[in-house]
Protein backbone atom coordinates (compact mmCIF):
# COMPACT_ATOMS: atom_id res chain seq x y z
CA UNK A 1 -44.84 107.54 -14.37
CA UNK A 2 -43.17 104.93 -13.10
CA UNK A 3 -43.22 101.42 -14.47
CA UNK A 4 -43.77 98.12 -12.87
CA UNK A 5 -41.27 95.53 -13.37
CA UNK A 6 -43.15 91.69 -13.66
CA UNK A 7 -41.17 88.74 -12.46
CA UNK A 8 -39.84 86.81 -15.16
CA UNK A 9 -40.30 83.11 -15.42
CA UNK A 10 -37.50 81.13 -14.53
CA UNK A 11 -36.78 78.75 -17.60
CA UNK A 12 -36.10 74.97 -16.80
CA UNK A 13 -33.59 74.27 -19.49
CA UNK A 14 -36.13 72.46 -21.58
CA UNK A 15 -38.39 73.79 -24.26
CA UNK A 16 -41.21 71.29 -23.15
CA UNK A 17 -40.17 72.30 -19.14
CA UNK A 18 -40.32 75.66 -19.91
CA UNK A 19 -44.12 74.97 -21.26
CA UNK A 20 -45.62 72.69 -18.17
CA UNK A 21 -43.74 75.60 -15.97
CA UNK A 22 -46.63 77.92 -17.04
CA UNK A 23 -49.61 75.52 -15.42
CA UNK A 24 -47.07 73.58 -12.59
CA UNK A 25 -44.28 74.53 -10.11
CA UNK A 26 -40.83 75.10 -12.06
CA UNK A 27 -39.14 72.48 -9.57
CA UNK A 28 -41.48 69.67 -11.28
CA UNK A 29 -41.68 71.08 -14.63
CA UNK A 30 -38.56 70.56 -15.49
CA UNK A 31 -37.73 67.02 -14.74
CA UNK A 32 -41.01 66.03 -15.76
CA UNK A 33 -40.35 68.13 -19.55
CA UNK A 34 -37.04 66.21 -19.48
CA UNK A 35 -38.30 62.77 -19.53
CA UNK A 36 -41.13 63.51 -22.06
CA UNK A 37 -38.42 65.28 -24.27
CA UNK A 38 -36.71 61.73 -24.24
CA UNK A 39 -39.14 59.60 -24.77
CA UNK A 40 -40.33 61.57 -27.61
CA UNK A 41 -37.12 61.99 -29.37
CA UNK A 42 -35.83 58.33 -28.48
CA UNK A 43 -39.29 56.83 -30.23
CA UNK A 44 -38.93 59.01 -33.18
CA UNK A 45 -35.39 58.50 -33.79
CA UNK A 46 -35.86 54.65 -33.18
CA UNK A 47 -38.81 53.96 -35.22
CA UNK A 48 -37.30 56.63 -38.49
CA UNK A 49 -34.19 54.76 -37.73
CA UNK A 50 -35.94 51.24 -38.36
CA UNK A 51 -37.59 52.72 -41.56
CA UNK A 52 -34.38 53.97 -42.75
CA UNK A 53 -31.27 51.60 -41.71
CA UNK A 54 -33.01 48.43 -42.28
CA UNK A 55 -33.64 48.41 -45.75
CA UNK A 56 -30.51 49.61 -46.78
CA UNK A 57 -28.67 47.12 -44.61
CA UNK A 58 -31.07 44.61 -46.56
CA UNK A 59 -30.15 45.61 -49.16
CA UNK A 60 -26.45 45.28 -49.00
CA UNK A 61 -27.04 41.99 -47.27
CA UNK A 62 -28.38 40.86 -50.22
CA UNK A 63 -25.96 42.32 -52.63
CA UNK A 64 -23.19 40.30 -50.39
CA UNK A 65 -25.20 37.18 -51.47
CA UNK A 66 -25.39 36.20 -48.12
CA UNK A 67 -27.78 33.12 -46.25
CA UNK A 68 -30.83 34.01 -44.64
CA UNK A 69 -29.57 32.17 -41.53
CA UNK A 70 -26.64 35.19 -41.33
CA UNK A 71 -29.01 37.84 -42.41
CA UNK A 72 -31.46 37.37 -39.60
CA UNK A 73 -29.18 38.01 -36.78
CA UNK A 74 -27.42 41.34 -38.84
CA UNK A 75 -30.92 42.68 -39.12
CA UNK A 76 -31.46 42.36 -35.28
CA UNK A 77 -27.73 43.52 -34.02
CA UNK A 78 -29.05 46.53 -36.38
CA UNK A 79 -32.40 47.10 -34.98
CA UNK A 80 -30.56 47.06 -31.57
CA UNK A 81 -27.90 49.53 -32.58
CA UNK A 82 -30.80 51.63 -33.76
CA UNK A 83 -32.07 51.84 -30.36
CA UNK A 84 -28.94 52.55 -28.54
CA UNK A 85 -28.14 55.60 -31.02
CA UNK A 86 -32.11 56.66 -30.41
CA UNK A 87 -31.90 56.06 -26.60
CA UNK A 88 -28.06 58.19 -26.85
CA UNK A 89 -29.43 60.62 -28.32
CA UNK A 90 -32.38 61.06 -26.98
CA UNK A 91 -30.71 61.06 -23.51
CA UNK A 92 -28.57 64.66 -25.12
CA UNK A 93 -31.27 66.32 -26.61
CA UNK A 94 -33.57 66.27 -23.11
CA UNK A 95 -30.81 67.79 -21.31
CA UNK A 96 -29.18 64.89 -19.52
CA UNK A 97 -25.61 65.42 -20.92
CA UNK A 98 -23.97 65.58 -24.05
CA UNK A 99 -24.19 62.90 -26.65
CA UNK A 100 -21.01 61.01 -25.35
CA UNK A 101 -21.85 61.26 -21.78
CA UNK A 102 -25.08 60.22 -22.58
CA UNK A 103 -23.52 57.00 -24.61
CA UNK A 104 -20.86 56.04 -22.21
CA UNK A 105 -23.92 56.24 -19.41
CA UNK A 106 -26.04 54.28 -21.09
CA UNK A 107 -23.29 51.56 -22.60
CA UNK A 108 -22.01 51.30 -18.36
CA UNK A 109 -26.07 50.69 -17.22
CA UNK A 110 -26.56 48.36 -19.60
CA UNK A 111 -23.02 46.28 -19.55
CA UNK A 112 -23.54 46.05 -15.24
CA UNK A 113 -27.25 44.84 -16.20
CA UNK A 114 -26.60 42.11 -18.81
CA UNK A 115 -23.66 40.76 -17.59
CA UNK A 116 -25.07 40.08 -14.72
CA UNK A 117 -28.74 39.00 -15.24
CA UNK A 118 -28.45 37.71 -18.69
CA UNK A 119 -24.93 35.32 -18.67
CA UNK A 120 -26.69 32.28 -20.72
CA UNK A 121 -28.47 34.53 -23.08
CA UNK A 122 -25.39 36.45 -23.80
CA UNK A 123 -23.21 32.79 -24.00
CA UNK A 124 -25.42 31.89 -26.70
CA UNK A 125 -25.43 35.46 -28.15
CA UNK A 126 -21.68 34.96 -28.94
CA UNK A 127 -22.51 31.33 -29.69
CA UNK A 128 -24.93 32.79 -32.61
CA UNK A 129 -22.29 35.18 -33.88
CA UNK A 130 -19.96 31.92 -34.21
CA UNK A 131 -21.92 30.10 -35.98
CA UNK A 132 -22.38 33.08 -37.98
CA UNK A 133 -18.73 33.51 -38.44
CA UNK A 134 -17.62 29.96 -38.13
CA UNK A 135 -20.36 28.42 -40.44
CA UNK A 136 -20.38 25.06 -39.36
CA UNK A 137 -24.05 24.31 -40.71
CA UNK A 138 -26.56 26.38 -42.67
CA UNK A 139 -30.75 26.24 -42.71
CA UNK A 140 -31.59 23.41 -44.22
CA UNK A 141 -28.45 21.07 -43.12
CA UNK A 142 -28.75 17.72 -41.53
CA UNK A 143 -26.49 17.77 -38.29
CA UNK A 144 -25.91 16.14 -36.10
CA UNK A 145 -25.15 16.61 -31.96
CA UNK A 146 -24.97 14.73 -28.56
CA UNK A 147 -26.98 11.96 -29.82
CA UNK A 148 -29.55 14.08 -31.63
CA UNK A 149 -30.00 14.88 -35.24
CA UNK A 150 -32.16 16.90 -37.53
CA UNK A 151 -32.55 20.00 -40.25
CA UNK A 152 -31.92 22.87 -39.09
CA UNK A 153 -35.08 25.11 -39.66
CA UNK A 154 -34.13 27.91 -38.54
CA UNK A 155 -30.92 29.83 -36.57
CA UNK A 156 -31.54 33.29 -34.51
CA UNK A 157 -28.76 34.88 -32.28
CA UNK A 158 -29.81 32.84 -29.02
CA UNK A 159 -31.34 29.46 -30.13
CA UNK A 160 -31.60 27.35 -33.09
CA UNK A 161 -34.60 25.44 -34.20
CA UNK A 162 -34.00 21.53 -35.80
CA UNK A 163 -36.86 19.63 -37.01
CA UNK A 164 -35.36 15.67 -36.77
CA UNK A 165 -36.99 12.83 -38.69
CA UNK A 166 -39.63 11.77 -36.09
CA UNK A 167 -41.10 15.28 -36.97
CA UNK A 168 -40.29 16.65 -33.94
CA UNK A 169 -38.98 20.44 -33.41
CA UNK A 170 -36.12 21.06 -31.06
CA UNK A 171 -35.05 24.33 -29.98
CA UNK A 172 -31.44 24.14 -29.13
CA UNK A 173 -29.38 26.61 -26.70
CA UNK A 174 -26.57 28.02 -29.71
CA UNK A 175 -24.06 27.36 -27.24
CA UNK A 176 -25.10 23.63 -27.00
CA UNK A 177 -23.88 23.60 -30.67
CA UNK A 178 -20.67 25.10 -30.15
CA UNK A 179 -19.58 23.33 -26.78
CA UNK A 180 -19.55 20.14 -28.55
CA UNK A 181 -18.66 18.33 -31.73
CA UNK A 182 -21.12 19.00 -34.36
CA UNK A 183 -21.42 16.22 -37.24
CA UNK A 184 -22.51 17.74 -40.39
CA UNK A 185 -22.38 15.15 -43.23
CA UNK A 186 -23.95 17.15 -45.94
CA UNK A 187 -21.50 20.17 -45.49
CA UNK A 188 -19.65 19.13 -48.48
CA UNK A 189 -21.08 18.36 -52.46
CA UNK A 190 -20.50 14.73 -51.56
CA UNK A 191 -20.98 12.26 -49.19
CA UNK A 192 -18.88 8.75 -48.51
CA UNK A 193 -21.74 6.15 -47.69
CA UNK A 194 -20.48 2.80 -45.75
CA UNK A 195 -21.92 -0.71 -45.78
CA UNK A 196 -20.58 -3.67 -44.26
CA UNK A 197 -21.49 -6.63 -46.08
CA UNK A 198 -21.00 -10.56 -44.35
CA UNK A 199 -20.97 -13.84 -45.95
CA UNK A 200 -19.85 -17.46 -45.14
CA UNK A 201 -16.49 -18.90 -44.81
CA UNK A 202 -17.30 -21.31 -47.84
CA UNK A 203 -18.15 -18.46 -50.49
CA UNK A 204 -16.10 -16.56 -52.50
CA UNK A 205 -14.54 -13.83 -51.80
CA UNK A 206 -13.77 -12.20 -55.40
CA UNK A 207 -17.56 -13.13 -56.50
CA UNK A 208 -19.24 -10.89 -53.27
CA UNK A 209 -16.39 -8.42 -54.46
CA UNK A 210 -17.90 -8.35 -57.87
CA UNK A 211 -21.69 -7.92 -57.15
CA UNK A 212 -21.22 -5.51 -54.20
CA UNK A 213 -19.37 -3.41 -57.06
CA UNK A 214 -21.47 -4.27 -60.05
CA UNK A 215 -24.48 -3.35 -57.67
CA UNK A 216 -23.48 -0.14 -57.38
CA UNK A 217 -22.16 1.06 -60.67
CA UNK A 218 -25.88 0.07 -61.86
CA UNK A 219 -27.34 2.84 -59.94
CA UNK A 220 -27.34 6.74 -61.14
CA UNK A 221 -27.39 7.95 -57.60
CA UNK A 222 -24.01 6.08 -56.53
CA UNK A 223 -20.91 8.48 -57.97
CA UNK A 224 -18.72 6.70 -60.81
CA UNK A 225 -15.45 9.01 -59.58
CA UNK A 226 -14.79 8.00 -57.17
CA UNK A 227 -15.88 4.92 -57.19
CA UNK A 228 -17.09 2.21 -54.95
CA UNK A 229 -14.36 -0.05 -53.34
CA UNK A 230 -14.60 -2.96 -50.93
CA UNK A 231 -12.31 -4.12 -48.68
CA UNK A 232 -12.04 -7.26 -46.47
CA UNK A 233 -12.54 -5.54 -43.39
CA UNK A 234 -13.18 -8.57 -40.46
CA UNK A 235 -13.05 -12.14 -39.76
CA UNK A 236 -15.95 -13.01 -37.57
CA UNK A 237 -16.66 -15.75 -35.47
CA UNK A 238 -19.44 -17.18 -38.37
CA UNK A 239 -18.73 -14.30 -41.35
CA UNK A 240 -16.88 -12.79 -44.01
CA UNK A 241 -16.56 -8.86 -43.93
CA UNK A 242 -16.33 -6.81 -46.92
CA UNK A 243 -16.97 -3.30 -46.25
CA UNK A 244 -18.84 -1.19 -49.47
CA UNK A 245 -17.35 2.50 -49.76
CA UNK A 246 -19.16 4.45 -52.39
CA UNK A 247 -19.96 8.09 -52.74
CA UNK A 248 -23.43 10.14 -53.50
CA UNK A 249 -23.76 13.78 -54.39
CA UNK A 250 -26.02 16.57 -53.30
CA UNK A 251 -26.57 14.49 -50.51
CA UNK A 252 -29.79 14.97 -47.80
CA UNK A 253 -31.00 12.72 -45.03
CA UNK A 254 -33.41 11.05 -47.19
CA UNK A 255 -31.04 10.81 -49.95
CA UNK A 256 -28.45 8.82 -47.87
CA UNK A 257 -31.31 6.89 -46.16
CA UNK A 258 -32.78 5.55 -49.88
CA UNK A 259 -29.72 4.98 -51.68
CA UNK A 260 -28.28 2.93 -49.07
CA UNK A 261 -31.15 1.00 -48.35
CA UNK A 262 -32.19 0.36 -52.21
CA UNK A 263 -28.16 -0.40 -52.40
CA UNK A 264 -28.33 -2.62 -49.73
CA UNK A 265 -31.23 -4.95 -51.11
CA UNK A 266 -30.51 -5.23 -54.52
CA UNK A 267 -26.98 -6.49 -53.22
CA UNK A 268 -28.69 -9.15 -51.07
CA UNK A 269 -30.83 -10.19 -53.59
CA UNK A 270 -28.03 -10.73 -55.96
CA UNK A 271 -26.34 -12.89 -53.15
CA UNK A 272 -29.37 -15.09 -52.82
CA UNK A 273 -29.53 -15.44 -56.54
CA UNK A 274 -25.66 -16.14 -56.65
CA UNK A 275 -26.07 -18.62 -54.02
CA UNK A 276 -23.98 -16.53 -51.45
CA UNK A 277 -25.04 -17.11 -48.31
CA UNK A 278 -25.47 -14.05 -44.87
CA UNK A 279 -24.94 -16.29 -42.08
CA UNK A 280 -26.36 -15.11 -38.93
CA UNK A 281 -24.80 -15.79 -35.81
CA UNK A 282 -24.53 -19.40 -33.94
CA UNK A 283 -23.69 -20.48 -30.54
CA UNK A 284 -22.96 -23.76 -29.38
CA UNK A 285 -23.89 -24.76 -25.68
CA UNK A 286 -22.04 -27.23 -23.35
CA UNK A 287 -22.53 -28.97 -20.58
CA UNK A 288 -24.17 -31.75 -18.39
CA UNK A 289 -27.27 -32.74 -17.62
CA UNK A 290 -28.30 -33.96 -13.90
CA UNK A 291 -31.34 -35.49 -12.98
CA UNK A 292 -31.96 -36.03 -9.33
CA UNK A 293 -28.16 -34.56 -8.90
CA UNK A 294 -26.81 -38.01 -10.88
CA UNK A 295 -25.30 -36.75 -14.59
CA UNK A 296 -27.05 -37.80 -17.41
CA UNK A 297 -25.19 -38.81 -20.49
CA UNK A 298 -26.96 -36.38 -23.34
CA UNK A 299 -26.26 -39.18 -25.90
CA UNK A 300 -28.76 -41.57 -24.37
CA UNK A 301 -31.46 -38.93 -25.13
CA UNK A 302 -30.33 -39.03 -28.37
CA UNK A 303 -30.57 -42.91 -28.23
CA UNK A 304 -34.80 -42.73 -27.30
């Protein structure tokens, strides 16, 4: 007896192709079993790779002691890693090439696509990473930039957010903060605080030297070393300047704000008690007077 010999199914490469080939033509089965292959395999891989990498690079974040401004953007340049690996991978396993084909593919696609639809978003990627790097101001700093100034809330790898003292929250381009000249005055454990103080031509000198100094060594918040020191710094047309140098530590926005002001009045009221007078300024007008286009001597107002 002679056998019959049944066709044998033509396999599609894929395990999943090879499945839908039993209930749809071959020709579709097996691109449609590659791209459900890869998105399976690229969501697992990225979402076991989230649960996995993350809280071990947290982890050694936090052994390294680092900010949470630097932290933030690791954690996302991970997460994005993550799903390049996943999508590399994922792009092997469903048949599309090996794992370095797949990667180089992938890395070319993706390089064409941001470099030229995303320009400012990558500028002030790398602008992130520099102030990562670079650390010219941390959360919590007062800066301050292009005639604005605030704390800095909060710093992610595009934009970073300052609150400034009118309570208002800007969200600032990174690379606005690294195009320019960033002031940071509380970068240090110290800050250098300066007032310039004016008084008449008449007073003295050495006694305004005294208060402005003994005014300061009075309060806890104004450093001993270094000291204050005041120098004659200008000879106005109606005052006296002696500039007041002194130093504060730890020092904030509202730090700086209420020693210098508290500073500032306790020195004034020690000149008005010392009879030490803050002229303002006075200008002296000439001229003539007409009346009916004749001059008019001003003394014979004077006069009546």
């Amino acid at each position: 007896m002679t056998g019959v010999a049944l066709p044998l199914q033509a396999s599609t490469g894929n395990a999943v192709g090879d499945f839908l080939a039993r209930y749809i033509d071959a020709s579709y089965a097996g691109p449609l079993g590659k791209a459900i292959t890869f998105l399976v395999v690229a969501a697992v891989l990225y979402y076991v790779g989230k649960a996995v990498v993350l809280p071990l690079v947290s982890r050694v974040l936090e052994r390294r002691g680092l900010d949470e401004h630097a932290k933030r953007p690791l954690r996302k340049v991970t997460a994005i890693v993550v799903l390049f690996v996943a999508v590399g991978v994922a792009f092997a396993f469903a048949g599309f090439g090996n794992i370095l084909t797949a990667v180089a593919t992938i890395g070319a696609a993706a390089t064409l696509a941001i470099g030229f639809a995303m320009q400012d978003v990558l500028k002030n990627f790398v602008a992130g990473i520099f102030i990562y790097t670079d650390k010219p101001f941390k959360i919590g700093d007062w800066i301050e930039w292009d005639g604005n100034s605030g704390v800095v809330e909060d710093i992610s790898l595009r934009v970073s957010r300052v609150r400034t003292f009118d309570n208002e929250l800007l969200t600032v381009p990174n690379s606005n903060l690294t195009d320019g000249v960033i002031k940071n005055p509380v970068a240090k454990d110290k800050l250098r605080v300066q007032f310039e103080f004016g008084i008449g031509y008449d007073d003295d000198i050495e006694k305004a030297t005294e208060i402005i100094v003994e005014e300061a060594e009075k309060r806890d918040d104004i450093l001993d070393d270094p000291g204050v020191s005041v120098r004659l710094t200008q000879l106005g047309d109606s005052f006296v300047g002696l500039k007041s140098r002194f130093w504060i530590s730890d020092p904030s926005r509202a730090d700086f704000v209420k020693t210098r002001s508290e500073y500032v009045q306790a020195v004034k009221e020690r000149f008005d008690e010392e009879g030490i007078d803050i002229p303002y300024p006075t200008r002296t007008l000439e001229g003539a007077v007409t009346v009916n286009g004749e001059a008019v001597d001003p003394e014979a107002f004077d006069a009546e």
